[in-house]
PDB file of N, CA and C in Angstrom:
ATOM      1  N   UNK A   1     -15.208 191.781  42.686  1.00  0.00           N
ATOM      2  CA  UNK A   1     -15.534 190.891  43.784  1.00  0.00           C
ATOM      3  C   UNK A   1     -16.863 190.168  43.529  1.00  0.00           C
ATOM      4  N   UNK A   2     -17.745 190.909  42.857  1.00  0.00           N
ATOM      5  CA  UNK A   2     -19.328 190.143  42.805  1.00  0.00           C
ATOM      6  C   UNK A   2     -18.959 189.170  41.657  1.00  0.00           C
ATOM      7  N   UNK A   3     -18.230 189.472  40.275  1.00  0.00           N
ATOM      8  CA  UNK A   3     -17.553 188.290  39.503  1.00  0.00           C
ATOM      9  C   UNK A   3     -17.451 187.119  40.096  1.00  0.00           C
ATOM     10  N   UNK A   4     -16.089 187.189  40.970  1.00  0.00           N
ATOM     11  CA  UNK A   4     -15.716 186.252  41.687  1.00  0.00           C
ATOM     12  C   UNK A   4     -16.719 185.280  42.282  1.00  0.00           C
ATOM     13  N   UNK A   5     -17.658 185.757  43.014  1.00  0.00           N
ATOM     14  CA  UNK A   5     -18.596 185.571  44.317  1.00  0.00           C
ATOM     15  C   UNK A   5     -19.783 184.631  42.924  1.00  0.00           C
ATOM     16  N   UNK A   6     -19.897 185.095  42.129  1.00  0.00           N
ATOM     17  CA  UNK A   6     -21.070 184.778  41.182  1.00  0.00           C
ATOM     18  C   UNK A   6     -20.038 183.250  40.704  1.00  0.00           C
ATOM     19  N   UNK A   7     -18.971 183.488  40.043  1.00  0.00           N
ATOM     20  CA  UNK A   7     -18.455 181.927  39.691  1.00  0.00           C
ATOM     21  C   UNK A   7     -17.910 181.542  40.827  1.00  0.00           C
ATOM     22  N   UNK A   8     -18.119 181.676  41.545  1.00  0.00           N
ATOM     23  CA  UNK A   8     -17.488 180.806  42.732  1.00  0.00           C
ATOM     24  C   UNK A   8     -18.761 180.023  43.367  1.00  0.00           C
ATOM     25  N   UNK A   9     -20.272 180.706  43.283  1.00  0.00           N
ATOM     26  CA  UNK A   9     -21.015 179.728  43.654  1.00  0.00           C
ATOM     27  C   UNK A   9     -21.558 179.550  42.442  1.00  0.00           C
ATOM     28  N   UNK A  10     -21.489 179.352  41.094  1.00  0.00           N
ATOM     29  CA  UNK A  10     -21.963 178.481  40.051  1.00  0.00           C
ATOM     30  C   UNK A  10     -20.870 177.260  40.045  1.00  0.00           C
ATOM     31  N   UNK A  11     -19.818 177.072  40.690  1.00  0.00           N
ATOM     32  CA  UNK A  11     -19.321 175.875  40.240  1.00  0.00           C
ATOM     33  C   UNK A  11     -18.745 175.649  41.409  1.00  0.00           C
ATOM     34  N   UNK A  12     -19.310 175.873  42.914  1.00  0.00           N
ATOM     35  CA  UNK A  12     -19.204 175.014  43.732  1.00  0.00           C
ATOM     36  C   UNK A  12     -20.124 174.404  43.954  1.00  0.00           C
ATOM     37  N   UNK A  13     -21.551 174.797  43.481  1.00  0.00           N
ATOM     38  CA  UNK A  13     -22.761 174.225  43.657  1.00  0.00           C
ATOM     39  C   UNK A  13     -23.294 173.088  42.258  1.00  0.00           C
ATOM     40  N   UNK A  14     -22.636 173.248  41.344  1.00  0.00           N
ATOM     41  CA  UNK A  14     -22.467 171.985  40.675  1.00  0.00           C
ATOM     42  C   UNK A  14     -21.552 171.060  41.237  1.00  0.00           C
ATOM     43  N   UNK A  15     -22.961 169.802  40.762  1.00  0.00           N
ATOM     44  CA  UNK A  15     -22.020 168.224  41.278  1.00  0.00           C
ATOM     45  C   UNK A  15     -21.496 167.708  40.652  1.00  0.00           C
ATOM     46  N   UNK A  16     -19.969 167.498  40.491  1.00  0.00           N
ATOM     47  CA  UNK A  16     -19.106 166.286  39.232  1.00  0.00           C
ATOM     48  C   UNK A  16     -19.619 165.275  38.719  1.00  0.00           C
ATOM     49  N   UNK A  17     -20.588 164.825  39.892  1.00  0.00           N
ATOM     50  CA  UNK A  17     -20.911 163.361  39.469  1.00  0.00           C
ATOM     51  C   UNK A  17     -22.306 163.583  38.916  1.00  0.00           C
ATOM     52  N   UNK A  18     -23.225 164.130  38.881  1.00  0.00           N
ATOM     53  CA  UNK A  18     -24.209 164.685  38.045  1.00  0.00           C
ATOM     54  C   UNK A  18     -24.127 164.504  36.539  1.00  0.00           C
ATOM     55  N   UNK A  19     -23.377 164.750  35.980  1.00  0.00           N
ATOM     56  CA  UNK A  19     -23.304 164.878  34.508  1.00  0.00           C
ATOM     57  C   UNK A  19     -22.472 163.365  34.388  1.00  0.00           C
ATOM     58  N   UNK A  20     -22.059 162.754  35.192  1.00  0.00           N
ATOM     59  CA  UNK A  20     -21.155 161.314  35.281  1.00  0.00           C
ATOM     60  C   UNK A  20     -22.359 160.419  34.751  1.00  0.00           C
ATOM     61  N   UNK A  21     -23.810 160.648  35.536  1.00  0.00           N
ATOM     62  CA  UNK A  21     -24.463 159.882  35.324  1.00  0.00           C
ATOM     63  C   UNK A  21     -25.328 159.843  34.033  1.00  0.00           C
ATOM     64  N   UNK A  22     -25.027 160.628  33.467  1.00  0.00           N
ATOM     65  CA  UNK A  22     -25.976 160.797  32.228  1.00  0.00           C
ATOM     66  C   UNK A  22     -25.314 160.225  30.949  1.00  0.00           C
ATOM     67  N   UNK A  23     -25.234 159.438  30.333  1.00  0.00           N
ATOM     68  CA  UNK A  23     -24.982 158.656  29.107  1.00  0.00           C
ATOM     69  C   UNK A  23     -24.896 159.843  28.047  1.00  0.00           C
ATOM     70  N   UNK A  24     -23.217 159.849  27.469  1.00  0.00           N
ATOM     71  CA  UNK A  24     -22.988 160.852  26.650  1.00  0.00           C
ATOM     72  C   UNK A  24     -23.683 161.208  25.349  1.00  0.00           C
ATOM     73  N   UNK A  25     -24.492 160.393  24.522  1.00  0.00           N
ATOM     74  CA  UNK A  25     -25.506 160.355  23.612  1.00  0.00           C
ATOM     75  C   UNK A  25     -26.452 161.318  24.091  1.00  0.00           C
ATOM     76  N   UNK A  26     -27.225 160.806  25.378  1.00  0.00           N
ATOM     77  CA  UNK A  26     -27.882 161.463  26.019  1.00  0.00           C
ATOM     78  C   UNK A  26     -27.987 162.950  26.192  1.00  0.00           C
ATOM     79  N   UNK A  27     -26.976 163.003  26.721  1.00  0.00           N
ATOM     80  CA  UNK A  27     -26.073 164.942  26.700  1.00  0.00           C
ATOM     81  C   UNK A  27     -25.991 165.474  25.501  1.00  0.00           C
ATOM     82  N   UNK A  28     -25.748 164.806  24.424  1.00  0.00           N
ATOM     83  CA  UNK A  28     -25.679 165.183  23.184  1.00  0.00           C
ATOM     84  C   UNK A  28     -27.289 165.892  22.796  1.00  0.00           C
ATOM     85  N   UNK A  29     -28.334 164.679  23.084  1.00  0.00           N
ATOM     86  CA  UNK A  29     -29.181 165.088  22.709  1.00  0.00           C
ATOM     87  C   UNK A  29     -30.212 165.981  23.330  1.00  0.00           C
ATOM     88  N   UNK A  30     -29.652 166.448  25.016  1.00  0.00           N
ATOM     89  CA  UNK A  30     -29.919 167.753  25.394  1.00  0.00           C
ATOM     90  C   UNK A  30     -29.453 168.788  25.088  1.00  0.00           C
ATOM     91  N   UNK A  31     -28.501 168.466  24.694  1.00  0.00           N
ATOM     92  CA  UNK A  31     -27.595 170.199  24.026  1.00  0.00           C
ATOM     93  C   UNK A  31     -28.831 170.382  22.540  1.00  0.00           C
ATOM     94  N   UNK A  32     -28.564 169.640  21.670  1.00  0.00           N
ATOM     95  CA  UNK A  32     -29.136 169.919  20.982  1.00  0.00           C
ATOM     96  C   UNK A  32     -30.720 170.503  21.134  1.00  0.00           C
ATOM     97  N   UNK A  33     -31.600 170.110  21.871  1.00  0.00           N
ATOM     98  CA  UNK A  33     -33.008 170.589  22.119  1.00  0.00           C
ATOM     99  C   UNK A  33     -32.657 171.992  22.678  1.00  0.00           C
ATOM    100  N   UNK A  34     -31.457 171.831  23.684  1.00  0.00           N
ATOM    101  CA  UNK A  34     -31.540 173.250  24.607  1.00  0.00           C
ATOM    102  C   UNK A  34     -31.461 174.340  23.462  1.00  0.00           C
ATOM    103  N   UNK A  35     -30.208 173.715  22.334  1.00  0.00           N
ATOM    104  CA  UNK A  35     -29.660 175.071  21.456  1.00  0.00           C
ATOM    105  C   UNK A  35     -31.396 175.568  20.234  1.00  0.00           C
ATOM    106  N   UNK A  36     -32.234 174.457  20.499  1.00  0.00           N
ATOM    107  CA  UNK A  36     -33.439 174.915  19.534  1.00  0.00           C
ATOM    108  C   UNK A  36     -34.805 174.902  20.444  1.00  0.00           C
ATOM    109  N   UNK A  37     -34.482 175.234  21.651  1.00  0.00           N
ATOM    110  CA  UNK A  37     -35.311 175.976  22.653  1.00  0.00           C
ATOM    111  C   UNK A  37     -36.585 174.640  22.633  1.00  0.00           C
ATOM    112  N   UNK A  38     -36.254 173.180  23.321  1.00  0.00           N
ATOM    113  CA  UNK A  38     -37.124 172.357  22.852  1.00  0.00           C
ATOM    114  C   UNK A  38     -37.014 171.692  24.203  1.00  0.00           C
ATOM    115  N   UNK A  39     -36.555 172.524  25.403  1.00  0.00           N
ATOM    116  CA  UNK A  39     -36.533 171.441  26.585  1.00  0.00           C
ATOM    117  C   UNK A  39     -37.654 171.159  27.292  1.00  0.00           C
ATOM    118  N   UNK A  40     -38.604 171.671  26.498  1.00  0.00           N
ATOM    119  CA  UNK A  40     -40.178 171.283  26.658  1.00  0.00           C
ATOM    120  C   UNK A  40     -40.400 169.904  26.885  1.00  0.00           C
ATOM    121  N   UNK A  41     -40.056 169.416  25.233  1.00  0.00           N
ATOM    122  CA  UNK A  41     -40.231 168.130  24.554  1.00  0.00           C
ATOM    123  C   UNK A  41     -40.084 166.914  25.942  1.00  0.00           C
ATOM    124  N   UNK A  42     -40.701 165.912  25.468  1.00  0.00           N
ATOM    125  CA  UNK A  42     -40.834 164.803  26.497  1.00  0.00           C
ATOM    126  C   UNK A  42     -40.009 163.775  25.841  1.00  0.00           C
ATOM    127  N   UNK A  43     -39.027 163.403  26.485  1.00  0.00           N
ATOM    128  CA  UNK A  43     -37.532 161.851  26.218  1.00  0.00           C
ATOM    129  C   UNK A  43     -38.293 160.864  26.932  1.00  0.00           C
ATOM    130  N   UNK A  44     -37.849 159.563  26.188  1.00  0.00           N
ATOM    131  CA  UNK A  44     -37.925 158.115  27.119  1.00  0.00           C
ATOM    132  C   UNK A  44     -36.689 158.059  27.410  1.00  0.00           C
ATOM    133  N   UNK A  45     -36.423 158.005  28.703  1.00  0.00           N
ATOM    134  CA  UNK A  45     -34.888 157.527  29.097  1.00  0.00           C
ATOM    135  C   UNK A  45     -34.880 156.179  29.920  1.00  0.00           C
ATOM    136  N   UNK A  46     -34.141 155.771  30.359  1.00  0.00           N
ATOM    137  CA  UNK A  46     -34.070 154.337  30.914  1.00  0.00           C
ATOM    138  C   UNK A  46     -33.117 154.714  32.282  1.00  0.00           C
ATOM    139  N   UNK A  47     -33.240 154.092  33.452  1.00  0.00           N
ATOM    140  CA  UNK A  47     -32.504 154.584  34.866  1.00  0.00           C
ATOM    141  C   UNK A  47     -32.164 153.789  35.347  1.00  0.00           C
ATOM    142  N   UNK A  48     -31.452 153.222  36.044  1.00  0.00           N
ATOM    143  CA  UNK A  48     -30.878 152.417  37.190  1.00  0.00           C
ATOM    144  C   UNK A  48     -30.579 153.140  38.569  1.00  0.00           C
ATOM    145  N   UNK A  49     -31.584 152.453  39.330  1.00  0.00           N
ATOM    146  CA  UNK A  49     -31.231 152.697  40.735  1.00  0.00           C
ATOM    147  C   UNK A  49     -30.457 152.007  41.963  1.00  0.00           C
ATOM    148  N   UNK A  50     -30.126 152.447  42.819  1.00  0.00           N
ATOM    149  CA  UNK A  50     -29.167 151.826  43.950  1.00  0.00           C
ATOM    150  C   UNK A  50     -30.218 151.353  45.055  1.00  0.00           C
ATOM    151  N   UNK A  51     -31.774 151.237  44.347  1.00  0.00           N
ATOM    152  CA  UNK A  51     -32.291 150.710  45.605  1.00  0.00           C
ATOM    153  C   UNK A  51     -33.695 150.566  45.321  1.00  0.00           C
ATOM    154  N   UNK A  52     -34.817 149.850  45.778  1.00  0.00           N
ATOM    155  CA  UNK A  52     -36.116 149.977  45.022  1.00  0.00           C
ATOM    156  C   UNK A  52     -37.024 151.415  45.299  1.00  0.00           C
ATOM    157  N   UNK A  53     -37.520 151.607  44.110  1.00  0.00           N
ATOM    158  CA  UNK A  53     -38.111 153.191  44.682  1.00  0.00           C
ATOM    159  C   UNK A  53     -39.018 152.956  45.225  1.00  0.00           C
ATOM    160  N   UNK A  54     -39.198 153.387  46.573  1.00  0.00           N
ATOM    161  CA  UNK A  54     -40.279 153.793  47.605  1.00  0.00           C
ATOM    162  C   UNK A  54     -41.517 154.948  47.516  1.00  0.00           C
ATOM    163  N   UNK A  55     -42.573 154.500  47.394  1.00  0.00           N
ATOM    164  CA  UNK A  55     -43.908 155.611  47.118  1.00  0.00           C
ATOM    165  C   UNK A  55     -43.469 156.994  47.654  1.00  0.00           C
ATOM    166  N   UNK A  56     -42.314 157.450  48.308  1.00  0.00           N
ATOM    167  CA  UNK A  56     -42.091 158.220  48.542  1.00  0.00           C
ATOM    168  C   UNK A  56     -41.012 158.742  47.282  1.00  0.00           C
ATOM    169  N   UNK A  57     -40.121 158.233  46.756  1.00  0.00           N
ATOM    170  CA  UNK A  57     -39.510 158.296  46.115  1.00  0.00           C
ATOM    171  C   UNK A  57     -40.255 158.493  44.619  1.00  0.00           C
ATOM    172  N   UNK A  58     -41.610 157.560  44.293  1.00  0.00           N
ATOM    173  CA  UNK A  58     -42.182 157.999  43.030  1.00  0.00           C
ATOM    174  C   UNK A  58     -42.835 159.216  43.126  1.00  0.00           C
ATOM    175  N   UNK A  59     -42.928 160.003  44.281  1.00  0.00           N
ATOM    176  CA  UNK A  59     -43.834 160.920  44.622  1.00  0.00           C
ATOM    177  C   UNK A  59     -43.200 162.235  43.881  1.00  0.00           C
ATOM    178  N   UNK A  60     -42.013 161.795  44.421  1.00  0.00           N
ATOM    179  CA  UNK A  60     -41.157 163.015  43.894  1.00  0.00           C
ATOM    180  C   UNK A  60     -40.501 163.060  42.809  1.00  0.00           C
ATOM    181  N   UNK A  61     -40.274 161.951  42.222  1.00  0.00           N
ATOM    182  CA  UNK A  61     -40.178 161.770  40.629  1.00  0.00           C
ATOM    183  C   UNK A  61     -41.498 162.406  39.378  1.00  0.00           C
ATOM    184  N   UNK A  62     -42.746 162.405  40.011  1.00  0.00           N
ATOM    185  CA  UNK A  62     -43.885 162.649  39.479  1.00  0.00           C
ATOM    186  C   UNK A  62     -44.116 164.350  39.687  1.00  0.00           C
ATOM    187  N   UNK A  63     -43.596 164.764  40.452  1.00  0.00           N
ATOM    188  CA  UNK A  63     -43.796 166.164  40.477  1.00  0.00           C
ATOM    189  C   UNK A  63     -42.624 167.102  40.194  1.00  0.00           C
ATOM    190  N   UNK A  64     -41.571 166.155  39.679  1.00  0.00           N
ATOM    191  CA  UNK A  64     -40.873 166.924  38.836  1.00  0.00           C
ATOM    192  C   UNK A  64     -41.220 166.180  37.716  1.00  0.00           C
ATOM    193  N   UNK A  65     -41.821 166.095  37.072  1.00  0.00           N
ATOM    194  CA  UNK A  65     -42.333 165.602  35.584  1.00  0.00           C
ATOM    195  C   UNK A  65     -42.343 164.232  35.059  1.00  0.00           C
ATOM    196  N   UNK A  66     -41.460 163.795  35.704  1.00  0.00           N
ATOM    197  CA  UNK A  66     -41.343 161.953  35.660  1.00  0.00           C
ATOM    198  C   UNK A  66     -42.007 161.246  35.657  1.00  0.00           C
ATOM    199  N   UNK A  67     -42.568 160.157  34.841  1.00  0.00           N
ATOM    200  CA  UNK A  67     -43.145 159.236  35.122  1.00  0.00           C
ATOM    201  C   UNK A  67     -42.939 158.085  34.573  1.00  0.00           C
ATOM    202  N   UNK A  68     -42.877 157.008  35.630  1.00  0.00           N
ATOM    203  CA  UNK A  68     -42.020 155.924  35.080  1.00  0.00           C
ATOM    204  C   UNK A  68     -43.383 155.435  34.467  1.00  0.00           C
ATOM    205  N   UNK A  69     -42.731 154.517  33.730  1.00  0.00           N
ATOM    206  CA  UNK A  69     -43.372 153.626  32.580  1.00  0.00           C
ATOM    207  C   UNK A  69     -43.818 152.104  32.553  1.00  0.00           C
ATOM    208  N   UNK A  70     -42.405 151.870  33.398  1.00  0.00           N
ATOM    209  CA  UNK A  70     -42.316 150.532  33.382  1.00  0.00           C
ATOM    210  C   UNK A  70     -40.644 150.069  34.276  1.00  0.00           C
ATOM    211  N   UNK A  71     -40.885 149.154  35.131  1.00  0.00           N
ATOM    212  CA  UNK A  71     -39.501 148.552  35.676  1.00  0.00           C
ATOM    213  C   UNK A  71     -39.306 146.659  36.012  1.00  0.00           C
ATOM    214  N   UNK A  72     -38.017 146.536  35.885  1.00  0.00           N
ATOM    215  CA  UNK A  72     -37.253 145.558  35.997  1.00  0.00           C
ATOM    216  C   UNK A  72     -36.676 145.633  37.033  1.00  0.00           C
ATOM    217  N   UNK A  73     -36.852 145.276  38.101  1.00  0.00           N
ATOM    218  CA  UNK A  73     -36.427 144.910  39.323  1.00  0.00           C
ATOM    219  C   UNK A  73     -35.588 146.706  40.211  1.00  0.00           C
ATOM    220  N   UNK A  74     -34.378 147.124  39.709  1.00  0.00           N
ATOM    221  CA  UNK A  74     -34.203 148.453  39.799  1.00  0.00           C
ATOM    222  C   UNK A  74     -33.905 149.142  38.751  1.00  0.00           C
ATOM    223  N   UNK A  75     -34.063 148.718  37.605  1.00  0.00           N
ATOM    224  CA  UNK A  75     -34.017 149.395  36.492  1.00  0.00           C
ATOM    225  C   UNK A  75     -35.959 149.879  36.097  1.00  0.00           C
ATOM    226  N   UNK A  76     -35.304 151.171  35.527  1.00  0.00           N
ATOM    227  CA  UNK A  76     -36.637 151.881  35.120  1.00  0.00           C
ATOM    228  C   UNK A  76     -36.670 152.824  33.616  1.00  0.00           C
ATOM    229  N   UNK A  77     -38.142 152.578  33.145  1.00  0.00           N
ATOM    230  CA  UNK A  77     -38.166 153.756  31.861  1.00  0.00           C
ATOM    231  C   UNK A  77     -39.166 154.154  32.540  1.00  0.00           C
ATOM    232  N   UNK A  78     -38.765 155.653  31.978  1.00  0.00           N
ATOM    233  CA  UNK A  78     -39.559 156.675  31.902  1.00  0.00           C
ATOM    234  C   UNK A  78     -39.493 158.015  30.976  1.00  0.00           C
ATOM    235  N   UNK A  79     -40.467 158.609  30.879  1.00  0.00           N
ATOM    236  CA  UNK A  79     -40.359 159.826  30.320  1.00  0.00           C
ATOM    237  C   UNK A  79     -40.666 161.074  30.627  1.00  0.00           C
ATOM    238  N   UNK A  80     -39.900 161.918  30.642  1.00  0.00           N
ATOM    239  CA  UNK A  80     -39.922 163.503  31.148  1.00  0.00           C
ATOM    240  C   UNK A  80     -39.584 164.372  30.288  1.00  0.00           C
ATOM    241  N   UNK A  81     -39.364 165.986  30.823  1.00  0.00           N
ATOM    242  CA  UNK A  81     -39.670 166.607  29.807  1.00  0.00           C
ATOM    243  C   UNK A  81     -37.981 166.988  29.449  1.00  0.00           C
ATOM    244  N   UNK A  82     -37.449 167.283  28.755  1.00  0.00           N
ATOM    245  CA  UNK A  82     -35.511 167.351  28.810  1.00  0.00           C
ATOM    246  C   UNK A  82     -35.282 168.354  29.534  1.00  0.00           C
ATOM    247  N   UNK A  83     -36.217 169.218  30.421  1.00  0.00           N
ATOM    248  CA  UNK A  83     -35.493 170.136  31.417  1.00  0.00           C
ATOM    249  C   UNK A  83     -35.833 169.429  32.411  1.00  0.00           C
ATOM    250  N   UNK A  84     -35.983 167.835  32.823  1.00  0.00           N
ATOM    251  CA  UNK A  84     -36.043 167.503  33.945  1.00  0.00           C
ATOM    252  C   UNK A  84     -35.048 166.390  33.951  1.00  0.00           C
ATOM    253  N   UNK A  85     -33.891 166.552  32.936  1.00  0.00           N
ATOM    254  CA  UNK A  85     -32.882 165.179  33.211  1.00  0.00           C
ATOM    255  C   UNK A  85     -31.957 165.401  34.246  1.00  0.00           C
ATOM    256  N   UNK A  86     -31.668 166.401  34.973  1.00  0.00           N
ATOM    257  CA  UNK A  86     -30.394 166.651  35.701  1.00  0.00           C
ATOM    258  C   UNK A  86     -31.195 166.464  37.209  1.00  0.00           C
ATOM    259  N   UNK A  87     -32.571 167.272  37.143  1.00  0.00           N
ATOM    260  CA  UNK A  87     -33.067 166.871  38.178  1.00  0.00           C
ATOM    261  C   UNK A  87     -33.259 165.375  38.405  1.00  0.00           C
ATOM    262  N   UNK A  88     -33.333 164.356  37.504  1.00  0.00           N
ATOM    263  CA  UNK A  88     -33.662 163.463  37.972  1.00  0.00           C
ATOM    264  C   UNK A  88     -31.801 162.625  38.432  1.00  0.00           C
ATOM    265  N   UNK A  89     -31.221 163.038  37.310  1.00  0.00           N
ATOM    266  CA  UNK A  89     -29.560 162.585  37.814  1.00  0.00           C
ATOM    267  C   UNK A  89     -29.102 163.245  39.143  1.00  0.00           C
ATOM    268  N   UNK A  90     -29.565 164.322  39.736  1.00  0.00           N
ATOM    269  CA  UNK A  90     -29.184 164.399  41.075  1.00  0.00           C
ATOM    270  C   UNK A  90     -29.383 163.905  41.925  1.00  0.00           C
ATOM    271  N   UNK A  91     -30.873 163.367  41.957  1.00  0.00           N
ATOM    272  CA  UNK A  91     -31.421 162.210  43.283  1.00  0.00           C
ATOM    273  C   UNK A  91     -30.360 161.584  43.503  1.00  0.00           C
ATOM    274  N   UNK A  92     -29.795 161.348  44.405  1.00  0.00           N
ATOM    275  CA  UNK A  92     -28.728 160.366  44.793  1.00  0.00           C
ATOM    276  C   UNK A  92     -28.962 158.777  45.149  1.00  0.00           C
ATOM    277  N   UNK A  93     -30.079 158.354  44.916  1.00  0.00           N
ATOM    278  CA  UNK A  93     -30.837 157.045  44.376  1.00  0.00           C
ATOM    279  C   UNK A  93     -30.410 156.019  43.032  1.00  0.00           C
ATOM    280  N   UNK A  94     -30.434 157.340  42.338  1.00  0.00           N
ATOM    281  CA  UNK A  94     -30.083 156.872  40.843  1.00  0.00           C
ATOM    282  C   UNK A  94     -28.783 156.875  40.208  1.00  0.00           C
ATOM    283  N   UNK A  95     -28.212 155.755  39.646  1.00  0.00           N
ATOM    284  CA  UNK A  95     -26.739 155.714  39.426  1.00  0.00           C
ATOM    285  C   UNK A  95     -26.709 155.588  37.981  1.00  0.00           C
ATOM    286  N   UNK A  96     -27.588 155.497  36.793  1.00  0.00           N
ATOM    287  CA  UNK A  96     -26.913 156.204  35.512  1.00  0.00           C
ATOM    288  C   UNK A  96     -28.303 156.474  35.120  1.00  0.00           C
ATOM    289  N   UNK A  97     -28.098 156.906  34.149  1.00  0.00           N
ATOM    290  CA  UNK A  97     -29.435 157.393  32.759  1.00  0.00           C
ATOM    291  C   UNK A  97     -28.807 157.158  31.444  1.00  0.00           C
ATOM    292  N   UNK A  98     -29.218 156.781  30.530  1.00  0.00           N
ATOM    293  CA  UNK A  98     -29.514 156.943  29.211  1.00  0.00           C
ATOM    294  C   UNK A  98     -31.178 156.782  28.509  1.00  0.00           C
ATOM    295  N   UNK A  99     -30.646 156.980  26.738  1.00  0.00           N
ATOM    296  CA  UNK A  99     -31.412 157.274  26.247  1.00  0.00           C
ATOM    297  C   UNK A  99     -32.201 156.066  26.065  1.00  0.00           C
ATOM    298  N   UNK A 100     -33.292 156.061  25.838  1.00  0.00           N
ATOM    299  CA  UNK A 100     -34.035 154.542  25.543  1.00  0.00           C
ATOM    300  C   UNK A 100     -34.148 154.389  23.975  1.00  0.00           C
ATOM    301  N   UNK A 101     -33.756 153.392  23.586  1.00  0.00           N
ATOM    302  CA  UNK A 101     -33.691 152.485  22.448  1.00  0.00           C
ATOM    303  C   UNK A 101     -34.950 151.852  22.025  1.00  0.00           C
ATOM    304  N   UNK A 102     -35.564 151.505  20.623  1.00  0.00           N
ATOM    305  CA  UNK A 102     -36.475 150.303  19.889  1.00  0.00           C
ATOM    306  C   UNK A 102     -35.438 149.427  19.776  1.00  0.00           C
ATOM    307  N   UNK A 103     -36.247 147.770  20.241  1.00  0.00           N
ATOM    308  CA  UNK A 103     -35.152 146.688  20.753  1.00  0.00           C
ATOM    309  C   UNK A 103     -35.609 146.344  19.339  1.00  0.00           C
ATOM    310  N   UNK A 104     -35.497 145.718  18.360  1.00  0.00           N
ATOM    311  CA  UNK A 104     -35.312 145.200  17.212  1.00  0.00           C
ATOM    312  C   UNK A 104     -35.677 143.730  17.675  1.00  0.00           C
ATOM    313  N   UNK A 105     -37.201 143.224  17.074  1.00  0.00           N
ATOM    314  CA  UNK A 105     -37.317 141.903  16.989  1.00  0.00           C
ATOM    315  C   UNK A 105     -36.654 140.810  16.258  1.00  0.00           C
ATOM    316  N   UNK A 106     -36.247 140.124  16.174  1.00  0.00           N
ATOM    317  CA  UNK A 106     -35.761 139.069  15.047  1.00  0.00           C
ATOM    318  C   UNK A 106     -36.421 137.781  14.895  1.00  0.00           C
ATOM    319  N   UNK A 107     -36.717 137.302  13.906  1.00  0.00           N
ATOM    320  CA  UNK A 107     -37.573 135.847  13.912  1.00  0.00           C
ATOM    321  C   UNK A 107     -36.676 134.829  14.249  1.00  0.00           C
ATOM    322  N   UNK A 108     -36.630 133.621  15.265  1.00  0.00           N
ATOM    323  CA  UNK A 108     -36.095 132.778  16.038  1.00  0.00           C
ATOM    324  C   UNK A 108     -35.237 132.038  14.468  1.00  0.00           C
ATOM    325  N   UNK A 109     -35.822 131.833  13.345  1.00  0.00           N
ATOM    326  CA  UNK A 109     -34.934 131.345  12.496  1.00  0.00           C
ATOM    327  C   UNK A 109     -33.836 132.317  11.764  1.00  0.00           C
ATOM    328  N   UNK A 110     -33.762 133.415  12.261  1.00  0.00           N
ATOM    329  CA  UNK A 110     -32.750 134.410  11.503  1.00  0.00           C
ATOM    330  C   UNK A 110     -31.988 134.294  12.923  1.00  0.00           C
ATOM    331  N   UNK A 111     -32.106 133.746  13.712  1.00  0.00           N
ATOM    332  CA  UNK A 111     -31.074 133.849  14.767  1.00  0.00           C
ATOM    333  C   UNK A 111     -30.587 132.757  14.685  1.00  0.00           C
ATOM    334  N   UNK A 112     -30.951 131.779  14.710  1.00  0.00           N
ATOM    335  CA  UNK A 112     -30.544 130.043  14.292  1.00  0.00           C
ATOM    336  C   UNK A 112     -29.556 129.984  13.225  1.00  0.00           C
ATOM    337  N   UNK A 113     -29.619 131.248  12.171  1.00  0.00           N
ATOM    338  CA  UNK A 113     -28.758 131.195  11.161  1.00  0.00           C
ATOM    339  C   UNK A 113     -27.021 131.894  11.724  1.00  0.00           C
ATOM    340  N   UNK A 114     -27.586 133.035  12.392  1.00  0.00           N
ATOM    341  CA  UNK A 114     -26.271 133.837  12.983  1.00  0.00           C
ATOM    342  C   UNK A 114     -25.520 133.094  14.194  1.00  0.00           C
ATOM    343  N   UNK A 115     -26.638 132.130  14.849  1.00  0.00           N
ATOM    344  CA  UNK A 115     -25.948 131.466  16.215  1.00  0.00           C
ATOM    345  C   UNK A 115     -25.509 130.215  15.796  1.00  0.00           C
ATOM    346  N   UNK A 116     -26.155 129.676  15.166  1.00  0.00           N
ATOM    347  CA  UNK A 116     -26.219 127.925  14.786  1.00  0.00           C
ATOM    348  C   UNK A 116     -26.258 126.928  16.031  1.00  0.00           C
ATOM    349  N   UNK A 117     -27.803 127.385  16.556  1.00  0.00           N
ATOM    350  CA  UNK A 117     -28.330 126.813  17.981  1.00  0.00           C
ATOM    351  C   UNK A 117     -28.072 125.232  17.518  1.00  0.00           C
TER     352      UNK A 117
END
């Protein structure tokens, strides 16, 4: 009976849509830190929200480890530590995460060649 009682509230108290929001690369590259004990380490991830964050809302992003970086209207980077990605995918504010990318500059004439402005 305590079996039962033990998986019955580990996976009613997980949310489906929790792990929906996290960009599968992403997941990839928490498994991996978790399996070499590294969820210390600090990620840049990138967020989209369903609404502008309110000083109340950065308040609580910052004290679970978050701190944004920089934003585009409701899109946001930031970086935390990888045991704080699920906390931040649960806020129900935020509608995806992934990993953040180096955007690759190109000189305006190597694009002139690929576009033929």
């Amino acid at each position: 009976m305590l079996l039962f009682t033990t998986v019955f509230i580990f996976f009613a108290c997980k949310d489906p849509g929790v792990e929906k929001k996290i960009d599968a690369n992403l997941r990839l590259q928490l498994t991996t830190l978790k399996q070499t004990s590294q969820l210390d380490q600090n990620i840049s991830v990138v967020f989209k929200t369903n609404e502008a964050l309110t000083d109340l809302h950065k308040t609580v992003l910052q004290k679970q480890g978050i701190n944004i970086t920089a934003n585009i209207g409701n899109i946001y980077t930031a970086k935390l530590p990888a045991s704080s990605l699920y906390d931040l995918a649960k806020m129900k504010f935020v509608e995806s995460i992934q990993g953040s990318r180096q955007v690759k500059i190109h000189p305006v004439d190597s694009l002139e060649k690929i576009h033929k402005f």
